[in-house]
Protein backbone atom coordinates (compact mmCIF):
# COMPACT_ATOMS: atom_id res chain seq x y z
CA UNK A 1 64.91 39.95 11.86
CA UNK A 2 62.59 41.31 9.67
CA UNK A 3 60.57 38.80 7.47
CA UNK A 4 58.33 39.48 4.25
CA UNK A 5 55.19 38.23 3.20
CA UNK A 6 56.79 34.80 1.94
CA UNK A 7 58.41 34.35 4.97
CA UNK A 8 62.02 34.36 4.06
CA UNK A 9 64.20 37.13 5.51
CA UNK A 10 63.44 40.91 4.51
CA UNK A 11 66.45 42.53 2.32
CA UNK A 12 68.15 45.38 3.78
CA UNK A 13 67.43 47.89 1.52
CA UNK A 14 69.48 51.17 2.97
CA UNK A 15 73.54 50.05 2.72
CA UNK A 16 74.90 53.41 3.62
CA UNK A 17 76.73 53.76 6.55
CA UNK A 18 74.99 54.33 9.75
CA UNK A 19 75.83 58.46 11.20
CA UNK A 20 76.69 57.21 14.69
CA UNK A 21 80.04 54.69 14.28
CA UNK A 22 81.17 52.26 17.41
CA UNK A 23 84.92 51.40 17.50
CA UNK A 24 86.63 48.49 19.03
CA UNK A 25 88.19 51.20 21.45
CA UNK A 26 84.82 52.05 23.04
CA UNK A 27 83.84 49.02 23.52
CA UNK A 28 86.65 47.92 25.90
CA UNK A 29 86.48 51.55 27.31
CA UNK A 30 82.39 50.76 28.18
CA UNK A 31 83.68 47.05 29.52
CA UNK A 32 86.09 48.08 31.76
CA UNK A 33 84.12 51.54 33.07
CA UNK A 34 81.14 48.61 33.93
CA UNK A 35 83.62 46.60 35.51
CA UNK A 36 84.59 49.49 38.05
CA UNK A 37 81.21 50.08 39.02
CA UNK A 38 80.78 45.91 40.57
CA UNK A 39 81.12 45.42 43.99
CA UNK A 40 84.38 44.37 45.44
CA UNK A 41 85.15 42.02 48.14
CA UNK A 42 84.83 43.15 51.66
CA UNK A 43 88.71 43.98 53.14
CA UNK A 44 90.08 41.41 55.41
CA UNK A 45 89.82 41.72 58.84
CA UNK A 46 92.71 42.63 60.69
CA UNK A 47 92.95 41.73 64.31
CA UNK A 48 94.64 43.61 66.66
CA UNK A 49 94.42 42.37 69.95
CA UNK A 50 93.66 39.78 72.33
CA UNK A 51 89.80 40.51 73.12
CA UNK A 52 89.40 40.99 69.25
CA UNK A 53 90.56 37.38 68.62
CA UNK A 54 88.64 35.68 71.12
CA UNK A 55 85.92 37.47 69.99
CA UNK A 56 86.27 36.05 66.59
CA UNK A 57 87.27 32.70 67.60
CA UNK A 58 83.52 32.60 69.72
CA UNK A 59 81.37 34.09 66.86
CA UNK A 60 83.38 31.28 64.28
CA UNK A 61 82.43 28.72 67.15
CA UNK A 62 78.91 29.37 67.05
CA UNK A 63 78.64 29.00 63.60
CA UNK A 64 80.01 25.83 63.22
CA UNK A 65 77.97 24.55 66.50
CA UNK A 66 75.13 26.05 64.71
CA UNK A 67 76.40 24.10 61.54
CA UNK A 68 76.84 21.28 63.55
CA UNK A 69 73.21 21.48 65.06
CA UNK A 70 71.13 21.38 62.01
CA UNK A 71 73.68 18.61 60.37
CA UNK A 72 74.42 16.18 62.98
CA UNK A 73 75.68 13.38 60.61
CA UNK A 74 77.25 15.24 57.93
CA UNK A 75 80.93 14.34 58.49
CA UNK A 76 81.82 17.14 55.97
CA UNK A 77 81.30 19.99 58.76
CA UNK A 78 83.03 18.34 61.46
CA UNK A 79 86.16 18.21 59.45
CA UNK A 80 85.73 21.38 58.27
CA UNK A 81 85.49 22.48 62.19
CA UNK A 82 88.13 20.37 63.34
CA UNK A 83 90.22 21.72 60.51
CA UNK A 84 89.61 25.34 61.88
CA UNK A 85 90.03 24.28 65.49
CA UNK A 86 93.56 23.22 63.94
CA UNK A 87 94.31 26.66 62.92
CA UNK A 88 93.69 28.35 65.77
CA UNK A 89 96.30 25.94 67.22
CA UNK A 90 93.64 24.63 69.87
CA UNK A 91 94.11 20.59 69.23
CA UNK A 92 92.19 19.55 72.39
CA UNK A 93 89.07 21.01 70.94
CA UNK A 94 89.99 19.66 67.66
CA UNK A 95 90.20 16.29 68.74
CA UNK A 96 87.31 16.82 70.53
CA UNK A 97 85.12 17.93 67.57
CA UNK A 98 86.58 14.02 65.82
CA UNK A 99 85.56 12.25 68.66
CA UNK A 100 81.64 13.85 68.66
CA UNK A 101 81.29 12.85 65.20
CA UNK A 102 83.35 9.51 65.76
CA UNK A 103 80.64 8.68 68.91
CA UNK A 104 77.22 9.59 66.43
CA UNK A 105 78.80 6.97 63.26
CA UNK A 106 82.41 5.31 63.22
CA UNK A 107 81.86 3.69 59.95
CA UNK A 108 82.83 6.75 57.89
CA UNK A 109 86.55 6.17 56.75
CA UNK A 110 87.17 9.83 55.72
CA UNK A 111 86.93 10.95 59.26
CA UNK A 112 89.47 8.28 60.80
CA UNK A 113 91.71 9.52 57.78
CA UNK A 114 91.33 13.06 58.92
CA UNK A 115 91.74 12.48 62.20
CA UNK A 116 94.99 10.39 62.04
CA UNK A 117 96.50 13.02 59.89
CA UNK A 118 95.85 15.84 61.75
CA UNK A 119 97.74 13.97 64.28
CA UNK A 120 100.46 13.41 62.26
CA UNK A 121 100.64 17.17 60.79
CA UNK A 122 101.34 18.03 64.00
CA UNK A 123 104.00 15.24 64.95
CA UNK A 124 101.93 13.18 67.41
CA UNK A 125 102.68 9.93 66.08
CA UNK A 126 101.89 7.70 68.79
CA UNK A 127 98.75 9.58 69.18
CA UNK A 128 98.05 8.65 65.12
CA UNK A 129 98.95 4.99 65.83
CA UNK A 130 95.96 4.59 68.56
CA UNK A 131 93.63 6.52 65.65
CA UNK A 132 94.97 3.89 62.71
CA UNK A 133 94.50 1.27 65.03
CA UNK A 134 90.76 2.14 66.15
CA UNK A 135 90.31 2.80 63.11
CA UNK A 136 91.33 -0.77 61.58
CA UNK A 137 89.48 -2.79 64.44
CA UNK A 138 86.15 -1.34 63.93
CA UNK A 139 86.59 -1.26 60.04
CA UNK A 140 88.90 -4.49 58.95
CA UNK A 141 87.15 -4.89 55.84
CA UNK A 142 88.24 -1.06 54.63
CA UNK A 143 91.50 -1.41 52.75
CA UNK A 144 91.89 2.55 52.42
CA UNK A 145 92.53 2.56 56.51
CA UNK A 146 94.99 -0.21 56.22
CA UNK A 147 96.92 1.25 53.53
CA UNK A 148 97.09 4.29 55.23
CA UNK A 149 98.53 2.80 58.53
CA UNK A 150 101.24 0.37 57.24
CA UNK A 151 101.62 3.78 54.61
CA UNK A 152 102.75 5.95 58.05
CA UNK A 153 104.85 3.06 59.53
CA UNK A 154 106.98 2.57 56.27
CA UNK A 155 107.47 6.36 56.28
CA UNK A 156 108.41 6.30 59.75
CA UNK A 157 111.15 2.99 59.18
CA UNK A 158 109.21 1.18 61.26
CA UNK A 159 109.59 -2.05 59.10
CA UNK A 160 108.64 -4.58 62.03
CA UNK A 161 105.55 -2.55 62.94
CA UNK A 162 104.71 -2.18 59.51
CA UNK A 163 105.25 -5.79 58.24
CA UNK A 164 102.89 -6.69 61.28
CA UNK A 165 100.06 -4.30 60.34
CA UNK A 166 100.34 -5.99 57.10
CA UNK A 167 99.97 -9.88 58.69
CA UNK A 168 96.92 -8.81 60.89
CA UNK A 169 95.34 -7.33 57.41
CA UNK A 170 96.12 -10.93 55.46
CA UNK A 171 94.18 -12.78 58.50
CA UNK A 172 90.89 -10.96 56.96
CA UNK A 173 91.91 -12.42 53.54
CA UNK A 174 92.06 -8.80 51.50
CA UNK A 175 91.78 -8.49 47.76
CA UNK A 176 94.86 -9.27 45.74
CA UNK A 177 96.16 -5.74 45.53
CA UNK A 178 96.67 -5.84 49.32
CA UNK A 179 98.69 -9.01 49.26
CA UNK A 180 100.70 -7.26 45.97
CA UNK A 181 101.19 -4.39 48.34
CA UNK A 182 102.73 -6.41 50.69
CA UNK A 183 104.90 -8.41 48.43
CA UNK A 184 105.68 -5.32 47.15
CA UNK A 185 107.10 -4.42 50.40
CA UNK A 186 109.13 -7.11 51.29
CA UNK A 187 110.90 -7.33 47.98
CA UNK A 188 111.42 -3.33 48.00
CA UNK A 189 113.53 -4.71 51.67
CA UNK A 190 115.34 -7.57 49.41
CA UNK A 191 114.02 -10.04 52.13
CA UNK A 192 112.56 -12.50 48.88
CA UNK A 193 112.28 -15.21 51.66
CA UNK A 194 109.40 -13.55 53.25
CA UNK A 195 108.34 -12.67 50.35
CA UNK A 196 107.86 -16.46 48.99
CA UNK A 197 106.32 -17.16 52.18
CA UNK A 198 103.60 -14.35 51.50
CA UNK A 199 103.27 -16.09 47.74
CA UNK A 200 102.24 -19.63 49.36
CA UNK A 201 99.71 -17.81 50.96
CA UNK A 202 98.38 -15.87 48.68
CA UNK A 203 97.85 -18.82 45.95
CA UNK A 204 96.01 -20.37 48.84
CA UNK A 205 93.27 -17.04 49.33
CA UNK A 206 93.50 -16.53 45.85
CA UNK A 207 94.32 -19.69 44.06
CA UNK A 208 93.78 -17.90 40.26
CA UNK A 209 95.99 -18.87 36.99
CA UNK A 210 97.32 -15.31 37.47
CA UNK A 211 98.28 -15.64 40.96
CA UNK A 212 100.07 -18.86 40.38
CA UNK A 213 101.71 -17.06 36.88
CA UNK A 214 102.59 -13.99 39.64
CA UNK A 215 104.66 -16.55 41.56
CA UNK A 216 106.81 -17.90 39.04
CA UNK A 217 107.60 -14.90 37.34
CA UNK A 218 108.83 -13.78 41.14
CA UNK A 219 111.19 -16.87 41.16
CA UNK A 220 112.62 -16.43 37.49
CA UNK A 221 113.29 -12.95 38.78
CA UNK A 222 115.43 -14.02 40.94
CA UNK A 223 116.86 -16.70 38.55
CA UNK A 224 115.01 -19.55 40.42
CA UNK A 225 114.64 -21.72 37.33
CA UNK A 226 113.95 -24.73 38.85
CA UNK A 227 111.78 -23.31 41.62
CA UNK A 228 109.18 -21.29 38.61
CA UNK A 229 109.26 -24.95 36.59
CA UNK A 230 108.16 -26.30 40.03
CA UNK A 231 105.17 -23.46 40.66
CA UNK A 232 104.30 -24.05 36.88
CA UNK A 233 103.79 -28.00 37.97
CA UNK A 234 102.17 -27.56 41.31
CA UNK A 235 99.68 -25.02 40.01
CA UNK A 236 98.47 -27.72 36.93
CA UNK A 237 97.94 -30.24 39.81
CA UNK A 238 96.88 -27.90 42.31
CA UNK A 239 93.60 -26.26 40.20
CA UNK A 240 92.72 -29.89 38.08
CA UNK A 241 90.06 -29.30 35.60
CA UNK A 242 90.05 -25.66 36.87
CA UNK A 243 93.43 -25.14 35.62
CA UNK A 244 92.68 -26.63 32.17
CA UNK A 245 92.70 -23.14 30.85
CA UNK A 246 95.23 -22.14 27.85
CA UNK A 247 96.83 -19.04 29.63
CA UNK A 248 98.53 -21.06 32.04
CA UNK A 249 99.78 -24.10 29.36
CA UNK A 250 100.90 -21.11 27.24
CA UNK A 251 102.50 -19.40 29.72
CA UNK A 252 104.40 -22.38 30.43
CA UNK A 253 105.70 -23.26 27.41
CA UNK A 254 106.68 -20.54 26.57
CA UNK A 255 108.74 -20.60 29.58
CA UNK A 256 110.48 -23.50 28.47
CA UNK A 257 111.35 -22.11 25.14
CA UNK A 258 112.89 -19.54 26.57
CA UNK A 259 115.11 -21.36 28.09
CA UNK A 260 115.60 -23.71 25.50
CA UNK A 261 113.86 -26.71 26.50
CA UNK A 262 112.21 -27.02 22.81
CA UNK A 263 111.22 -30.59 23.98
CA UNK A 264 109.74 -29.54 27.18
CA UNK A 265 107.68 -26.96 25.49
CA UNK A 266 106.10 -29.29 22.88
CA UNK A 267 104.68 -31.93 25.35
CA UNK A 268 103.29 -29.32 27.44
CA UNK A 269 101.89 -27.94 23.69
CA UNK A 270 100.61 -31.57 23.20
CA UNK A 271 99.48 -32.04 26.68
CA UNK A 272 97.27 -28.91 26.71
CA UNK A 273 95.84 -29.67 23.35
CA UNK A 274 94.57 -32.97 24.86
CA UNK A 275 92.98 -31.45 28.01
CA UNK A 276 91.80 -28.07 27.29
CA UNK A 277 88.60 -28.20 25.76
CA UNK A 278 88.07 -27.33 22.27
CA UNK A 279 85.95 -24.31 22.72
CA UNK A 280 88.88 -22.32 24.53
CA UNK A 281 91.76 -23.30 22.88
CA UNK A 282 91.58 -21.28 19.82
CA UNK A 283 95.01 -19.12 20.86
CA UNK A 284 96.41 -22.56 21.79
CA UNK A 285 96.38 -23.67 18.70
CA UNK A 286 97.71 -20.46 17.14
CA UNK A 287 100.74 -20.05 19.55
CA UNK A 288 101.19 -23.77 18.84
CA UNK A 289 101.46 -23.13 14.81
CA UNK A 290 104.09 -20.52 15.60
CA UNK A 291 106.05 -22.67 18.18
CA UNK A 292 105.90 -25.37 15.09
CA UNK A 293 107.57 -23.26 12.54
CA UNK A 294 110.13 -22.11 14.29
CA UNK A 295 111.38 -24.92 16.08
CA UNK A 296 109.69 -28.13 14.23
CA UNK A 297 110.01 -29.78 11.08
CA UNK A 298 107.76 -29.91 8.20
CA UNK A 299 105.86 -33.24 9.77
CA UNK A 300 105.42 -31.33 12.75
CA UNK A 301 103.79 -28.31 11.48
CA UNK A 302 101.42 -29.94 9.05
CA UNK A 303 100.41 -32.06 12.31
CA UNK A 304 99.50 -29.06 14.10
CA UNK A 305 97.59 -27.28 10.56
CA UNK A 306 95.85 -30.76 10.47
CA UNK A 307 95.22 -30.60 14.06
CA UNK A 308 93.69 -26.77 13.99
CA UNK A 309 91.34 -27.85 10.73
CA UNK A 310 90.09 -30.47 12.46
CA UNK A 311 89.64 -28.69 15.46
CA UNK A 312 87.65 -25.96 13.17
CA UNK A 313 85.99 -28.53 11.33
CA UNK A 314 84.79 -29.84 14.84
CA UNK A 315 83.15 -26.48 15.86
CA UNK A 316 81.64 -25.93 12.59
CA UNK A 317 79.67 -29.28 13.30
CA UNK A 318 79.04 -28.65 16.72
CA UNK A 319 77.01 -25.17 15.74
CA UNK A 320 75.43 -26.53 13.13
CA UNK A 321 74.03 -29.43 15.39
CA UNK A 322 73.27 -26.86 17.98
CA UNK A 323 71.54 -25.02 15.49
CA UNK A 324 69.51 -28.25 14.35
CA UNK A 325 68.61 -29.24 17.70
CA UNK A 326 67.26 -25.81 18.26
CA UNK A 327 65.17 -25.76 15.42
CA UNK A 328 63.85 -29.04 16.04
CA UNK A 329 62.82 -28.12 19.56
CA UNK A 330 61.59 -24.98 18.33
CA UNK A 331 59.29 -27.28 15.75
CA UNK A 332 58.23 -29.49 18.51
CA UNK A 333 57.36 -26.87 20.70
CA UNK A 334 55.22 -25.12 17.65
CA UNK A 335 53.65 -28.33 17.19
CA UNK A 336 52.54 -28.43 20.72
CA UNK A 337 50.86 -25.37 21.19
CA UNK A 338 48.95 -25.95 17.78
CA UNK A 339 47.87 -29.32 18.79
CA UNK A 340 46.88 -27.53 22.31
CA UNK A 341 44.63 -24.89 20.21
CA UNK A 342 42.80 -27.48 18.58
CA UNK A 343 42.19 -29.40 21.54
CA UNK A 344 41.11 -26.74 22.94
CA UNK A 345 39.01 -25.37 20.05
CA UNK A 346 37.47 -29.13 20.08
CA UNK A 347 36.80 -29.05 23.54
CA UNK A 348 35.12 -25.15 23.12
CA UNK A 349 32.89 -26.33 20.26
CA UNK A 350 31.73 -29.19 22.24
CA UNK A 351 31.09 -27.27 25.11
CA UNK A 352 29.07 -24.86 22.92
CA UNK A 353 27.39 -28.33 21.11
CA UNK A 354 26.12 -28.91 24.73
CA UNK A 355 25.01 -25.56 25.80
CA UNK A 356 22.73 -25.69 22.65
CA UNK A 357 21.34 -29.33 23.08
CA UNK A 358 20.75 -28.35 26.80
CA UNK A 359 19.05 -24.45 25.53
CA UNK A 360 16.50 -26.82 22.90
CA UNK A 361 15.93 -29.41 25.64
CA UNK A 362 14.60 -26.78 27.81
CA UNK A 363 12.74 -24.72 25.31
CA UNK A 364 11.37 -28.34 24.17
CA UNK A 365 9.87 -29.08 28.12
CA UNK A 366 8.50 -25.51 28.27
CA UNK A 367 6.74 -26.07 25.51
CA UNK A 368 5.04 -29.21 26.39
CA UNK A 369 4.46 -27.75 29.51
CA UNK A 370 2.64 -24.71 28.26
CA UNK A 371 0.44 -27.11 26.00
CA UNK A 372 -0.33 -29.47 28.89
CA UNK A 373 -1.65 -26.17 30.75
């Protein structure tokens, strides 16, 4: 755009219309024309006979060995290859492209995957079974390869196979979502035994509030009442000053109250207060309050306000000694490092007193010296 001298935009100063008009119509006439003129796509290539294909089928080879050649490790070609191997309907080489890559580097779980499903695509499922299980030996600690295996077996209604895929996985001692898998499993069979065997087990690998919690709410499921009271009891003995922790006291009251064991849920209420320290009890005391006013009197409730203030009152005092003792260290520690600079400034100017005395004493003896000569 035009500018003038102050260096704002020039006015237009002819308004008229310009002689030579461009409509919306030509335009899209000029856009498509343009897009006429670009280059299409080569046509496909048709094959016709027998010498034709295995003519293609060698060039295609030699590209991917040439692929293959330059990228050794890239698993991304070979599956690519062994995926066009599969297309040609030529599964001996296909399986024979898995294996090269499978001989340079086995730990690459995409290529077991791969592998095991191309077996499977084409309905060789004992033939995917060796692959999962290769797979699983070399690489235990990849959960991807187990989920796929005991994945097929279910599929296939191989329960017995697939419920001991699952038991050699739980001897490596998984992450909880494998053991929920499992469980899972089981209960989707309705056999809740072995499912509350795989539970005692589990709280042992994994012996979390939420794991214990997990269990019970698997027993009230199945209307075990006095079996979840029992997990609720065993897990406050079982994790000791580890278990001192408000979700799990919570959790269990409340599971009294709603079964209406009012009096059950207080003393664990009471109990927890007692043992769970101050600092991480704050939505303790709040479900507490609630529990109070809906189920105790007026005494109780203003025991449990009292209790909360004091509780409050206790933290307040807490930070503020913190807060003290901080400052007072932070004193101390000033006070130190000023005391250190004067010592050290002492010892400096005494060093320098020296230097001089020494500097006189020696201009003092060349001096005599000089008048003795």
């Amino acid at each position: 755009m035009n500018q003038n001298r102050s260096g704002g935009p020039s006015k237009v100063k002819n308004k008229s219309a310009a002689p030579v008009q461009i409509t919306a119509e030509q335009i899209l006439r000029v856009a498509h024309e343009n897009q006429q003129t670009l280059p299409k796509a080569p046509p496909k290539q048709v094959i016709t006979d027998q010498e034709e294909l295995e003519d293609y089928r060698l060039r295609k080879r030699q590209q991917y060995e040439s692929l293959v050649g330059r990228n050794q490790k890239t698993p991304s070609i070979y599956i690519k290859y062994a995926a066009w191997e599969e297309s040609q309907k030529d599964l001996t080489r296909a399986r024979s492209v898995f294996e090269r890559f499978l001989n340079l580097d086995h730990r690459v779980p995409t290529v077991w995957i791969k592998y095991a499903e191309t077996e499977m695509r084409n309905k060789n499922i004992n033939l995917a079974r060796n692959i999962w299980d290769r797979a699983v030996s070399l690489l235990p600690r990849m959960s991807q390869l187990w989920f796929k295996y005991t994945f097929m077996e279910d599929m296939l209604g191989n329960y017995p196979a697939a419920r001991a895929i699952f038991e050699r996985w739980m001897q490596w001692k998984p992450e909880p979502q494998a053991w929920n898998s499992y469980l899972k499993f089981e209960q989707r069979l309705k056999l809740f035994e072995n499912a509350r065997l795989i539970f005692e087990k589990y709280i042992l690998v994994h012996p979390y509030i939420k794991t214990w919690i997990k269990y019970t709410k698997f027993e009230e499921r199945l209307g075990n009442i006095e079996n979840a009271r029992t997990i609720y009891q065993r897990a406050i003995e079982f994790l000791g000053e580890d278990g001192n922790d408000e979700q799990l006291f919570i959790a269990f009251a409340k599971f009294e109250e709603k079964y209406k064991e009012i009096e059950r849920a207080r003393i664990i209420y009471k109990y927890a207060i007692d043992h769970v320290p101050k600092n991480r009890a704050k939505d303790l005391f709040d479900t507490f309050t609630n529990f109070e006013k809906q189920h105790g009197d007026r005494i109780g409730i203003e025991d449990v306000v009292l209790g909360k203030k004091r509780f409050q009152y206790e933290e307040v005092s807490n930070n503020n000694n913190n807060n003290n003792n901080n400052n007072n260290n932070n004193n101390n520690n000033n006070n130190n490092n000023n005391n250190n600079n004067n010592n050290n400034n002492n010892n400096n100017n005494n060093n320098n007193n020296n230097n001089n005395n020494n500097n006189n004493n020696n201009n003092n003896n060349n001096n005599n010296n000089n008048n003795n000569l």
